[in-house]
C-alpha atoms as a PDB file:
ATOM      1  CA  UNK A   1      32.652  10.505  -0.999  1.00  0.00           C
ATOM      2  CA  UNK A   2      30.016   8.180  -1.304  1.00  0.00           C
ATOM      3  CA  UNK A   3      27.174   8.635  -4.044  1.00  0.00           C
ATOM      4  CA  UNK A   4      23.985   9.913  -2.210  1.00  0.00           C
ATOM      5  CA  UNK A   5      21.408   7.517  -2.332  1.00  0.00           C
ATOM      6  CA  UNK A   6      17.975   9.323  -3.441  1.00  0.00           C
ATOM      7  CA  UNK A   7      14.549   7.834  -2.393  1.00  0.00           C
ATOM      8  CA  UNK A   8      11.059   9.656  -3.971  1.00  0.00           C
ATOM      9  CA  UNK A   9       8.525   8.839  -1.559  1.00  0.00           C
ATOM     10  CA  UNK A  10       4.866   8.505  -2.379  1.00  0.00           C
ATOM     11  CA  UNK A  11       4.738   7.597  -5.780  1.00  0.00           C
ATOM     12  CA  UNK A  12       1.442   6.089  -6.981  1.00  0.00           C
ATOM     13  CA  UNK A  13       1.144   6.372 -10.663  1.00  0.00           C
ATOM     14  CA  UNK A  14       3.498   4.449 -13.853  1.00  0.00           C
ATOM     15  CA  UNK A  15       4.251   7.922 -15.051  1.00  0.00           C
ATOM     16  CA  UNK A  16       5.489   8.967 -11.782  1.00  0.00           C
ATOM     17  CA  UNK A  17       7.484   6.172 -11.224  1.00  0.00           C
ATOM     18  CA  UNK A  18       9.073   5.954 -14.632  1.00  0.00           C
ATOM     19  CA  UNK A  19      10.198   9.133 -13.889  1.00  0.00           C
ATOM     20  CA  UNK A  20      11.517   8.474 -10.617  1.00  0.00           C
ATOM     21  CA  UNK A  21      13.795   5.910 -12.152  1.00  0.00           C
ATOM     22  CA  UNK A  22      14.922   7.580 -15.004  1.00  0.00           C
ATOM     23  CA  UNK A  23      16.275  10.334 -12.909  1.00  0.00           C
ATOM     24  CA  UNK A  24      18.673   8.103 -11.236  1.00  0.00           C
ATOM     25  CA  UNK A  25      16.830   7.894  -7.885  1.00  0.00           C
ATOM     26  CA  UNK A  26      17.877   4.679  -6.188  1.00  0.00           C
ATOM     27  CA  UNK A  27      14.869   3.881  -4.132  1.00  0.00           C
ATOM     28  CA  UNK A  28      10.941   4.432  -4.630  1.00  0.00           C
ATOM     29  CA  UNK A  29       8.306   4.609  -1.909  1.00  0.00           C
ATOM     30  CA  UNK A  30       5.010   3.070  -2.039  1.00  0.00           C
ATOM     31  CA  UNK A  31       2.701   4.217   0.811  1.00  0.00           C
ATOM     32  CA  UNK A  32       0.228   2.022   1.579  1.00  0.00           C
ATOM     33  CA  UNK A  33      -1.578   4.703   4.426  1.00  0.00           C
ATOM     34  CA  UNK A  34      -4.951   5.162   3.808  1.00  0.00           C
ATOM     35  CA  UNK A  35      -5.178   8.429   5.261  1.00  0.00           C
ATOM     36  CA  UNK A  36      -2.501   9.749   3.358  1.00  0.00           C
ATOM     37  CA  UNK A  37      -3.375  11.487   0.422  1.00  0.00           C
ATOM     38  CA  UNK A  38      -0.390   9.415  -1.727  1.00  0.00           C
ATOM     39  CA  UNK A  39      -1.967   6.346  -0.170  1.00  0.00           C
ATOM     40  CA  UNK A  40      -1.637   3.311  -2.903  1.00  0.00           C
ATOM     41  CA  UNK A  41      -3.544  -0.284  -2.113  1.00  0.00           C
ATOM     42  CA  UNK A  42      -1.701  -3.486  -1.866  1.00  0.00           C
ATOM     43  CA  UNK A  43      -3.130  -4.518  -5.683  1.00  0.00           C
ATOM     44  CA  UNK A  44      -1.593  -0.965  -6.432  1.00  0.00           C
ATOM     45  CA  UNK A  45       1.236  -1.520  -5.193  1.00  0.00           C
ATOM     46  CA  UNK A  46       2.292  -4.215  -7.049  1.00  0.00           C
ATOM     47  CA  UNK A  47       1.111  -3.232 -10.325  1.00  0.00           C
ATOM     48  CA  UNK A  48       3.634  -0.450  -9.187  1.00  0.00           C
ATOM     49  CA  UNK A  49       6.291  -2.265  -8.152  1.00  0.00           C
ATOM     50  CA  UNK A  50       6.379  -4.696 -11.195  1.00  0.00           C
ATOM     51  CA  UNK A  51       7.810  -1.494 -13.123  1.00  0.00           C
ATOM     52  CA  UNK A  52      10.538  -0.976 -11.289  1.00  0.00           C
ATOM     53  CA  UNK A  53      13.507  -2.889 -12.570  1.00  0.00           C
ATOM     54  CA  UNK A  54      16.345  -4.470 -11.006  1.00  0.00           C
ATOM     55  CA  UNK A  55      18.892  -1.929  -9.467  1.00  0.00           C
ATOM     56  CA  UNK A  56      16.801   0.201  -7.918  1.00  0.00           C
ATOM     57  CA  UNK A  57      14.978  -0.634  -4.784  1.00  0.00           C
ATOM     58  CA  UNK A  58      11.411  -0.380  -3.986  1.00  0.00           C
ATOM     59  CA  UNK A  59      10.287   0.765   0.153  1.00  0.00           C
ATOM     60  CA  UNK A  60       6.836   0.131   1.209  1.00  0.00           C
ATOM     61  CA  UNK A  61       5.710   2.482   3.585  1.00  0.00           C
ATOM     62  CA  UNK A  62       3.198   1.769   6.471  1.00  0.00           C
ATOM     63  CA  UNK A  63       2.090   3.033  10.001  1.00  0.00           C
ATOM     64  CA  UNK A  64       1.137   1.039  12.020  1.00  0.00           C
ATOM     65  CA  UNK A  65      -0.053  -1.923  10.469  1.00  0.00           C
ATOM     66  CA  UNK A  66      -0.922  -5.262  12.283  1.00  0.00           C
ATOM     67  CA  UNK A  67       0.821  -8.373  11.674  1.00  0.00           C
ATOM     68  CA  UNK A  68      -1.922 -10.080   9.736  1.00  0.00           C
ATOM     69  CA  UNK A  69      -1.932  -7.086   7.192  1.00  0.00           C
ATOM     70  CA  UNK A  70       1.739  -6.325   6.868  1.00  0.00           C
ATOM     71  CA  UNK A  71       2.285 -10.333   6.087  1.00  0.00           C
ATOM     72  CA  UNK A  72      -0.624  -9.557   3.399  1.00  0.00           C
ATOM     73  CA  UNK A  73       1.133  -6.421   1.734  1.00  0.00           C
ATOM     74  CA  UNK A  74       4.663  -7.847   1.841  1.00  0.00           C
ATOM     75  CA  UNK A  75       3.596 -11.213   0.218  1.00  0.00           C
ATOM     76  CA  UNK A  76       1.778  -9.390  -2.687  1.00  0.00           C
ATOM     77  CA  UNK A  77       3.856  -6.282  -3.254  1.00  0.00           C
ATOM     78  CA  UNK A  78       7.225  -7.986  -2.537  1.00  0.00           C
ATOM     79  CA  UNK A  79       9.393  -4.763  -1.618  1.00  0.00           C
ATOM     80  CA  UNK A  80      13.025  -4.454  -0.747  1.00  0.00           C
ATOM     81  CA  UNK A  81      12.393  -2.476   2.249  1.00  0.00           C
ATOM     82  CA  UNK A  82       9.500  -1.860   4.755  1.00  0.00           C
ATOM     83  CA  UNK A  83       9.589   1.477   6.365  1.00  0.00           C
ATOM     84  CA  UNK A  84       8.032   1.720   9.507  1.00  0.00           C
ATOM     85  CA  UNK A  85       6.192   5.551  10.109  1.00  0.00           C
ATOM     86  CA  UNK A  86       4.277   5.068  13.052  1.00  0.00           C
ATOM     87  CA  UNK A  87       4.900   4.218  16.642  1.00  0.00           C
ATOM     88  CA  UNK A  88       6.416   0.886  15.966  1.00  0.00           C
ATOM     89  CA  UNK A  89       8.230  -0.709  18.956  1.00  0.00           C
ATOM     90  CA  UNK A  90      11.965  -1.719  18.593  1.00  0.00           C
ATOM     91  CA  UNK A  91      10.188  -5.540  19.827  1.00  0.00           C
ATOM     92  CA  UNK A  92       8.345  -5.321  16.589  1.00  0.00           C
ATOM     93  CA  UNK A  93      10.627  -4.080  14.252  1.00  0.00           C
ATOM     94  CA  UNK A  94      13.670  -6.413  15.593  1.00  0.00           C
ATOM     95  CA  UNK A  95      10.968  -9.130  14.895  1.00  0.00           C
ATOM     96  CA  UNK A  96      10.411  -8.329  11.349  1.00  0.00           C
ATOM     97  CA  UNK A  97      13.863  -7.896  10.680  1.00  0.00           C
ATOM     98  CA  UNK A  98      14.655 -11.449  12.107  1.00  0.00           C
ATOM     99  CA  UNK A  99      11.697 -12.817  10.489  1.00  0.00           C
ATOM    100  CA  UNK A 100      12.130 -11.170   6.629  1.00  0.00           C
ATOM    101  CA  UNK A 101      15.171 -10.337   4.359  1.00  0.00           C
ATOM    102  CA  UNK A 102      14.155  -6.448   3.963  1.00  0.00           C
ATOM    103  CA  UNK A 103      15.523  -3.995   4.958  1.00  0.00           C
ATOM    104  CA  UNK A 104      13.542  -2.151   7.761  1.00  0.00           C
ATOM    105  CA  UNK A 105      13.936   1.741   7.814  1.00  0.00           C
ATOM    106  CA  UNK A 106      12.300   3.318  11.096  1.00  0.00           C
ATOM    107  CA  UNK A 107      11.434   6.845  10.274  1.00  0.00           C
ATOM    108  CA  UNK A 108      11.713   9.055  13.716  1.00  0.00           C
ATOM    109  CA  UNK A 109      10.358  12.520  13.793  1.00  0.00           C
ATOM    110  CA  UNK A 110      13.223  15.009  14.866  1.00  0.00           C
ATOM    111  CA  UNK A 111      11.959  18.014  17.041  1.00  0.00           C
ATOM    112  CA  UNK A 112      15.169  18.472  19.683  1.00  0.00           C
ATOM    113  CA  UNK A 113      18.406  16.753  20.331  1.00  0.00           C
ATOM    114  CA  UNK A 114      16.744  14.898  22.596  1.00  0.00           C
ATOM    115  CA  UNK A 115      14.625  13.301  19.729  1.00  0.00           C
ATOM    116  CA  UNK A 116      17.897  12.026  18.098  1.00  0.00           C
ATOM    117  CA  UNK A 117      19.060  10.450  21.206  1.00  0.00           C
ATOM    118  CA  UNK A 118      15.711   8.401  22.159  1.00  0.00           C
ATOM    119  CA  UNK A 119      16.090   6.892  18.201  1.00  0.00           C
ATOM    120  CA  UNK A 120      19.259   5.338  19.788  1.00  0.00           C
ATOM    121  CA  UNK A 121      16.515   2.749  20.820  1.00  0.00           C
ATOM    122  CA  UNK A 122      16.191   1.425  17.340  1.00  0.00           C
ATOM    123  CA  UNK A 123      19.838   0.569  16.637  1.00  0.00           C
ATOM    124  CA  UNK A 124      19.895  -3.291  16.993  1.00  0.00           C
ATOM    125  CA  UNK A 125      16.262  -3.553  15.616  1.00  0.00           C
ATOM    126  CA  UNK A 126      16.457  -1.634  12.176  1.00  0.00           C
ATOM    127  CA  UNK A 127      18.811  -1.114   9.669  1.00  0.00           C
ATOM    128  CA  UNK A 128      18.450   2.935   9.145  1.00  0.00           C
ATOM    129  CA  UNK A 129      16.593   5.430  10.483  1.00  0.00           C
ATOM    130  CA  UNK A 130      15.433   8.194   8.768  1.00  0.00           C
ATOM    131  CA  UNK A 131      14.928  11.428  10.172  1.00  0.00           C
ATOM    132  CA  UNK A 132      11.898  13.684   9.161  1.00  0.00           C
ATOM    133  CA  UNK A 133       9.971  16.630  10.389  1.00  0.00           C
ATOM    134  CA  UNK A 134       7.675  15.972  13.952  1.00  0.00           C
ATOM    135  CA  UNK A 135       4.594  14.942  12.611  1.00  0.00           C
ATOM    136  CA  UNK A 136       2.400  17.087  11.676  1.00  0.00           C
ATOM    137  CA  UNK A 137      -1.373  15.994  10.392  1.00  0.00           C
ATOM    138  CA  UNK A 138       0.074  13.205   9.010  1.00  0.00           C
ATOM    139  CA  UNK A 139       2.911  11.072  10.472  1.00  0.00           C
ATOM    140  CA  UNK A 140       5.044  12.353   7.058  1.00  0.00           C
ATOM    141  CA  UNK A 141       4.647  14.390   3.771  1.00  0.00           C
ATOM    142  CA  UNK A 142       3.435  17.780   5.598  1.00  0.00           C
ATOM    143  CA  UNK A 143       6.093  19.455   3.684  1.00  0.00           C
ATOM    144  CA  UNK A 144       7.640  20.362   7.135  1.00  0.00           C
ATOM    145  CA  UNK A 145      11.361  21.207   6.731  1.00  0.00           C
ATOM    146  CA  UNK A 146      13.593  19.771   9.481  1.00  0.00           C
ATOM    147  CA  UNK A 147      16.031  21.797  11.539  1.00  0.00           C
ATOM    148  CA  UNK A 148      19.173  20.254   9.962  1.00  0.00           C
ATOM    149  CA  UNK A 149      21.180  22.530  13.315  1.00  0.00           C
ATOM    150  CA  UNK A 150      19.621  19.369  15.212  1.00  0.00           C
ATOM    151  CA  UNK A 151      22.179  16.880  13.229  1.00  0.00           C
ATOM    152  CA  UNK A 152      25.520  18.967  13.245  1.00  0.00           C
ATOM    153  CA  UNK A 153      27.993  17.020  15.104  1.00  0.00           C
ATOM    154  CA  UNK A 154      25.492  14.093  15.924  1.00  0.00           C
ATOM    155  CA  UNK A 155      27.553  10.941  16.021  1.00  0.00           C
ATOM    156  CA  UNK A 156      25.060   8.302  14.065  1.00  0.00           C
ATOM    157  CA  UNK A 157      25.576   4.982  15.355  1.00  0.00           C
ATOM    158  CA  UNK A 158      23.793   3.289  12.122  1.00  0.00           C
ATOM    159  CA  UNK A 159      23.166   4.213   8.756  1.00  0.00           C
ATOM    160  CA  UNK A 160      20.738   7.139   7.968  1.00  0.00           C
ATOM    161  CA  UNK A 161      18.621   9.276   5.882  1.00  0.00           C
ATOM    162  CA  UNK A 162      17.668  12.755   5.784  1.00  0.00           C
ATOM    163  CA  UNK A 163      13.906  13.567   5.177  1.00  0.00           C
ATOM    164  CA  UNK A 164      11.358  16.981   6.292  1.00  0.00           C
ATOM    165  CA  UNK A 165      10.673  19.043   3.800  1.00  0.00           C
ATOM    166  CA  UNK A 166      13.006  18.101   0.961  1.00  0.00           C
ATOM    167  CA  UNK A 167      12.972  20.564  -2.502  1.00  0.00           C
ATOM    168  CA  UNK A 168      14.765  20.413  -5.535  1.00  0.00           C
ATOM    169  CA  UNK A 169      16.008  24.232  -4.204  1.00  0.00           C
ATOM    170  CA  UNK A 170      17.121  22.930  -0.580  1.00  0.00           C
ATOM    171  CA  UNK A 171      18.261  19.431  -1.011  1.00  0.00           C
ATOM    172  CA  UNK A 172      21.903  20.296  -2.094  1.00  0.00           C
ATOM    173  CA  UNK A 173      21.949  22.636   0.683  1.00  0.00           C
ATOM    174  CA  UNK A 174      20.615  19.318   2.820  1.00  0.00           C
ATOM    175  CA  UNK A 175      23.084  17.117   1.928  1.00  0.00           C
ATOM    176  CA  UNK A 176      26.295  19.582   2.028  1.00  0.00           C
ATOM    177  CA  UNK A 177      25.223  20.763   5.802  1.00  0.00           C
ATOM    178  CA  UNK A 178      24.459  16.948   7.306  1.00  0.00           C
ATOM    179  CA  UNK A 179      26.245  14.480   5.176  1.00  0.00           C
ATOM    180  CA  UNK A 180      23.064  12.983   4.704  1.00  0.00           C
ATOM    181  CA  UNK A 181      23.739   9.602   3.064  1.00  0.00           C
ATOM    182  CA  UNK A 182      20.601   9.582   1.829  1.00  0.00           C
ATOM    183  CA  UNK A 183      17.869  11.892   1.043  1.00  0.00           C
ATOM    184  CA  UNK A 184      14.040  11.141   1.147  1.00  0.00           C
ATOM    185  CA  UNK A 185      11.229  13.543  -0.753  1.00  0.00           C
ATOM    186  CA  UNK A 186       7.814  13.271  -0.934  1.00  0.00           C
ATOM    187  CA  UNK A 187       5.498  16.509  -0.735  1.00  0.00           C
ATOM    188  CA  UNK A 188       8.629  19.011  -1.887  1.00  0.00           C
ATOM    189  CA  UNK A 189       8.305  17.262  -4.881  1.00  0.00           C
ATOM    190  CA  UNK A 190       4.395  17.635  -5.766  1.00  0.00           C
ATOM    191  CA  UNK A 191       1.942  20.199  -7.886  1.00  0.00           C
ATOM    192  CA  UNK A 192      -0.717  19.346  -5.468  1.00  0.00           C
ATOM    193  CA  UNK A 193      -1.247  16.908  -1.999  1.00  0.00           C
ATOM    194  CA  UNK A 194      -0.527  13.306  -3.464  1.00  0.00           C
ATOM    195  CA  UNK A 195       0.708  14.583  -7.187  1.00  0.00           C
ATOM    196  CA  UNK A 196       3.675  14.128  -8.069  1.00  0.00           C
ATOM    197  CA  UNK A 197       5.483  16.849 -10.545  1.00  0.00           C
ATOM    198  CA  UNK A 198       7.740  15.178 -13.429  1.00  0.00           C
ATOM    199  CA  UNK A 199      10.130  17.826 -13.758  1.00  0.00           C
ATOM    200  CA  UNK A 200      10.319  18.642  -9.906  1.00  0.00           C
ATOM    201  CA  UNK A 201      11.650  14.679  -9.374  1.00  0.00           C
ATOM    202  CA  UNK A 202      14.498  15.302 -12.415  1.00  0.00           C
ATOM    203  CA  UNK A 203      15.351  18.633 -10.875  1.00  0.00           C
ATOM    204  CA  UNK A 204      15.421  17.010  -6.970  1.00  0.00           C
ATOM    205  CA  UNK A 205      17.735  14.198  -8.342  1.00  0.00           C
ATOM    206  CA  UNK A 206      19.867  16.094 -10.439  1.00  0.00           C
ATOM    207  CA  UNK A 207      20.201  18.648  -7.199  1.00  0.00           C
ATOM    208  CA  UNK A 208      21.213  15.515  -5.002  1.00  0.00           C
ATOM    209  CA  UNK A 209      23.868  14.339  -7.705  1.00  0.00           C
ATOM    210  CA  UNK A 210      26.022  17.771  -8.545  1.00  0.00           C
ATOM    211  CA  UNK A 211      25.882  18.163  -4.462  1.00  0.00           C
ATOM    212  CA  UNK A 212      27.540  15.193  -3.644  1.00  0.00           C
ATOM    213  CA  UNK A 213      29.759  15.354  -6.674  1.00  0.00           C
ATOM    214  CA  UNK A 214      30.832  18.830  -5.343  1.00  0.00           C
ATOM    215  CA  UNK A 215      31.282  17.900  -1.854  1.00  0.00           C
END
């Protein structure tokens, strides 16, 4: 079985993200949000992503940004992938795909099975979906778990990722019940709103490892 890829969302500190990639996480989230409470600028950013060394991918989240400002943060920061967290239209996210060489992730909150088949909207226009909690006060990291019953059986028509209330004590759990190819945590992983724990991102990725390994 495949290795599970591990994202840790919503890192905005060096210590954080040293950490991050030490664990073994494959991907780490910038969100550039300013409501959000993990919200990092564009100068951030990229002070951020400069630490990050080759191998391990770097996803800039948004919602909803306009053109003129997404151009802005992708030009300075320079991410792998853009992950879209708002209400993005497949129009718009089939253009920046056609337009860039990231990857574009398209988060979609998951509150029925009906939720899972309306996402079928974004196959041709991004290149995974991830699947998180409805949103709450925030479009993500409200530490709201997602009904994993929703994705038994679901045939996925593109590649995915599991997100909603991720834990070092649940993700194993998460990623034995769905399959998840990849797992995304943010808030499971923090002390406080928009602090991230050290030892709660070794224990989350060591958690995703021995699952998969077990599987």
């Amino acid at each position: 079985m495949p290795e599970t890829l591990i994202k840790i969302c919503g890192l905005s500190t060096p210590e954080t993200v040293d950490a991050a990639v030490d664990a073994g996480a494959s991907h780490i989230g910038l969100v550039h949000y300013e409501p959000s409470p993990r919200h990092v600028s564009v100068k951030q950013a990229a002070e951020l992503r400069a630490r990050v060394p080759e191998g391990v991918k770097v996803v800039l989240l948004t919602v909803n940004l306009d053109p003129k400002e997404t151009a802005y943060a992708l030009q300075d920061v320079q991410p792998d992938v853009l992950q879209l967290h708002g209400t993005e239209t497949p129009e718009w996210i089939g253009l920046l795909r056609q337009k860039t060489e990231l990857e574009i992730w398209k988060a979609v909150g998951v509150k029925s099975r009906t939720s899972l088949e309306k996402a079928a909207k974004f196959t041709d226009a991004a290149h995974r979906l991830i699947f998180d909690a409805p949103a709450g006060a925030l479009p993500g990291g409200n530490g709201l778990a997602l009904d994993w019953r929703l994705l038994l059986n679901h045939k996925h028509q593109m590649p995915w990722g599991l997100a909603g209330g991720l834990t070092p004590e649940n993700v194993a759990d998460a990623i034995r019940y769905t399959g998840a190819p990849l797992v995304d945590a943010s808030s499971g992983l923090e002390s406080e709103p928009g602090v991230k724990d050290t030892a709660k991102i070794r224990s989350f990725c060591e958690a995703a490892k021995s699952a998969r390994a077990s599987a």
